[in-house]
N, C-alpha and C. Protein backbone atom coordinates (compact mmCIF):
# COMPACT_ATOMS: atom_id res chain seq x y z
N UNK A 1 10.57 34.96 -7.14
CA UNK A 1 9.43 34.37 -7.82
C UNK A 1 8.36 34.01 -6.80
N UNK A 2 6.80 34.51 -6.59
CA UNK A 2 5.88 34.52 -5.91
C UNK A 2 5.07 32.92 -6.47
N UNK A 3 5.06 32.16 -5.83
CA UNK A 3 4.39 31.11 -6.02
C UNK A 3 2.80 31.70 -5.66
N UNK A 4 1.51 31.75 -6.81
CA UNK A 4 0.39 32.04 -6.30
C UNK A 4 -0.69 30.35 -5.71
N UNK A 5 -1.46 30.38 -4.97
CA UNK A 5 -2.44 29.50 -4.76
C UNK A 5 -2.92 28.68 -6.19
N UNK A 6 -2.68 28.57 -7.08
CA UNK A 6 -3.50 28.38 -8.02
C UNK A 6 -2.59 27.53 -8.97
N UNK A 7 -1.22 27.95 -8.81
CA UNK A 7 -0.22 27.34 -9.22
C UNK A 7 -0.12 26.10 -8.26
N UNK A 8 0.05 26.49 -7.51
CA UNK A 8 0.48 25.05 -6.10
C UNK A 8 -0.95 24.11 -6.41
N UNK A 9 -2.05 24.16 -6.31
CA UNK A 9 -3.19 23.98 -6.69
C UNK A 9 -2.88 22.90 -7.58
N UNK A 10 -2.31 23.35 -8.97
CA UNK A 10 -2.10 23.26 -10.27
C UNK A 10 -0.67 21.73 -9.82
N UNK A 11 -0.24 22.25 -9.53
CA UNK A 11 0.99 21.09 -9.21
C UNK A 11 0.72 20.14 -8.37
N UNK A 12 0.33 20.37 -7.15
CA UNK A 12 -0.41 18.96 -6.37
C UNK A 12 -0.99 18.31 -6.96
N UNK A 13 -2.48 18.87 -7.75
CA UNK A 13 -3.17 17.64 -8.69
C UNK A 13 -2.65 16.61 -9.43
N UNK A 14 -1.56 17.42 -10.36
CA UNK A 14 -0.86 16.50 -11.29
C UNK A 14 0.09 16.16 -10.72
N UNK A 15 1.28 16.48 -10.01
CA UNK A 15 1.92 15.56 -9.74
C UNK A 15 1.92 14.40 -8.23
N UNK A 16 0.40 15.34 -7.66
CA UNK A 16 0.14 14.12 -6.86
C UNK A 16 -0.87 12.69 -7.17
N UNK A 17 -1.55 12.96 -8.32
CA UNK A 17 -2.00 12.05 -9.21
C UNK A 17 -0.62 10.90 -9.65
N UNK A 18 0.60 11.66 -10.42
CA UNK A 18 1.59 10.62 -10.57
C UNK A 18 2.05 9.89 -9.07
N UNK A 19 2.23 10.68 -8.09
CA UNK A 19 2.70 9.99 -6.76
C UNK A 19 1.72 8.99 -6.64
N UNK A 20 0.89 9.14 -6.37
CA UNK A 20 -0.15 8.44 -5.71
C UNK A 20 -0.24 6.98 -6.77
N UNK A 21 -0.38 7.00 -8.35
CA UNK A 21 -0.37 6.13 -9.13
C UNK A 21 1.11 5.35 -8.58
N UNK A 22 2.15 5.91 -8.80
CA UNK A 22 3.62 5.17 -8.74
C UNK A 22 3.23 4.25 -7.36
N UNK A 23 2.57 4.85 -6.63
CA UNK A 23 2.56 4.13 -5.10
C UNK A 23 1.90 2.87 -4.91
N UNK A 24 0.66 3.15 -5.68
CA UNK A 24 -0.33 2.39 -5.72
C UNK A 24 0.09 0.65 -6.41
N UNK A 25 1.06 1.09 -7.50
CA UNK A 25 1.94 0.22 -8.74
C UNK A 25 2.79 -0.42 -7.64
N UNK A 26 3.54 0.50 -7.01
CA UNK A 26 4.82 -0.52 -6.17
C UNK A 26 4.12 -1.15 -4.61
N UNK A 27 2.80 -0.89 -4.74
CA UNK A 27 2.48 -1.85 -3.55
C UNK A 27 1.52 -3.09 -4.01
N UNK A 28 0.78 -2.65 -5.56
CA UNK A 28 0.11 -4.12 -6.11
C UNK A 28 1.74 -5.15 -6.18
N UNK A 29 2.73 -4.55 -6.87
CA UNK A 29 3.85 -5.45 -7.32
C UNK A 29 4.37 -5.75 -5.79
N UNK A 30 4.91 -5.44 -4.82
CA UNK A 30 4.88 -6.44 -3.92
C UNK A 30 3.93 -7.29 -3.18
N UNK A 31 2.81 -6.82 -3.03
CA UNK A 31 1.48 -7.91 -2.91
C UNK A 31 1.45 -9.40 -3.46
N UNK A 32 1.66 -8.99 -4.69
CA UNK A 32 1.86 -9.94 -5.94
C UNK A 32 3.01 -10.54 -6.40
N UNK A 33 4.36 -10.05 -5.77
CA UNK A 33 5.53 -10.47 -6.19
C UNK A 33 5.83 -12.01 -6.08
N UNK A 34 6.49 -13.20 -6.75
CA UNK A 34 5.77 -14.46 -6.19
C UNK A 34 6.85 -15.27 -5.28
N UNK A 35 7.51 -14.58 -4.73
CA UNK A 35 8.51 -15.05 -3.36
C UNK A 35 8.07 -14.56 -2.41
N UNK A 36 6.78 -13.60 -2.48
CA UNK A 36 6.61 -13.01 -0.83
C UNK A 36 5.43 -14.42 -0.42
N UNK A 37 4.92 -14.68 -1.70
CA UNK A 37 3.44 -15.62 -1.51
C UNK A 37 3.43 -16.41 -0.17
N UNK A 38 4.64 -17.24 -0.12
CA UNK A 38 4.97 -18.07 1.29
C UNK A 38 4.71 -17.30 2.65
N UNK A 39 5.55 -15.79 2.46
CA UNK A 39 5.73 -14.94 3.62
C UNK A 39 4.02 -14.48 4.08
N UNK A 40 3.44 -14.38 3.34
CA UNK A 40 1.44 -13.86 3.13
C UNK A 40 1.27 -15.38 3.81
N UNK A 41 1.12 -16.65 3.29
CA UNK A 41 0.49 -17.33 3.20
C UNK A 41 0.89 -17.92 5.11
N UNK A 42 2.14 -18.04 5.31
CA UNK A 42 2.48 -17.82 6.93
C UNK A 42 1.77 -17.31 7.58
N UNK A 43 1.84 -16.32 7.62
CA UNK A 43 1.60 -14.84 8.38
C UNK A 43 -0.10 -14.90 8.27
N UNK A 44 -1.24 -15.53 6.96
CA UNK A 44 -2.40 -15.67 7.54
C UNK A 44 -2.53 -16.84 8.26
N UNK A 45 -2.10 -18.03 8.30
CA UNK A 45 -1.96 -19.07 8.77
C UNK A 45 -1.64 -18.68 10.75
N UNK A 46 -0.80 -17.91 10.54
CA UNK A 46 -0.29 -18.20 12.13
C UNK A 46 -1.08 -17.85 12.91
N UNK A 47 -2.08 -17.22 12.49
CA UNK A 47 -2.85 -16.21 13.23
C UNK A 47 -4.12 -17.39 13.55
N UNK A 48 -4.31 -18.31 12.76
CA UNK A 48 -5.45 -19.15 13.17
C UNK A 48 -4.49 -20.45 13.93
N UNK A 49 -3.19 -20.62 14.26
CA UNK A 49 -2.69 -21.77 14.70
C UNK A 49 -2.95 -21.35 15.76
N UNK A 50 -2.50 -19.72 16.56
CA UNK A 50 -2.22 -19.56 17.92
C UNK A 50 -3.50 -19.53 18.81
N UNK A 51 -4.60 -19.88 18.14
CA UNK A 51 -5.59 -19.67 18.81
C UNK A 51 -6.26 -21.68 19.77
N UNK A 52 -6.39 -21.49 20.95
CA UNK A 52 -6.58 -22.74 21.64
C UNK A 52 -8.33 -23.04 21.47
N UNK A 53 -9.06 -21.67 21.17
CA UNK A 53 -10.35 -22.52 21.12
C UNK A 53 -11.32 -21.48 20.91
N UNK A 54 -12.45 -21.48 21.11
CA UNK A 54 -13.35 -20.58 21.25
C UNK A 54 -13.63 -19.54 22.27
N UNK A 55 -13.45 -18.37 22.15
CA UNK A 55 -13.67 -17.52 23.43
C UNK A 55 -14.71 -17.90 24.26
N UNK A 56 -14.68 -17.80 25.76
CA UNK A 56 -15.95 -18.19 26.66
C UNK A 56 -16.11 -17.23 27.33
């Protein structure tokens, strides 16, 4: 069976449209999941503790 250009074409669109959606879904839901909130809310925090002052 000869796979032509047009077919492959034909299959990337649509089923890289579903990939790309599924991906998009399982990275809003951990963003948003509400036990990571602490782990986010750390992690921007630490980044302004380690700092001693204003660059000179």
């Amino acid at each position: 069976m000869e796979i032509d250009h047009d077919t492959l074409v034909a299959f990337a669109k649509t089923f890289g449209l579903f990939y790309l959606m599924a991906m998009a879904g399982l990275v809003t839901l951990y963003a948003l999941w509400p036990s990571n909130g602490k782990r986010f809310d750390r992690a921007a925090k630490s980044v302004l503790d380690d700092e001693e002052g204003p660059c000179r």
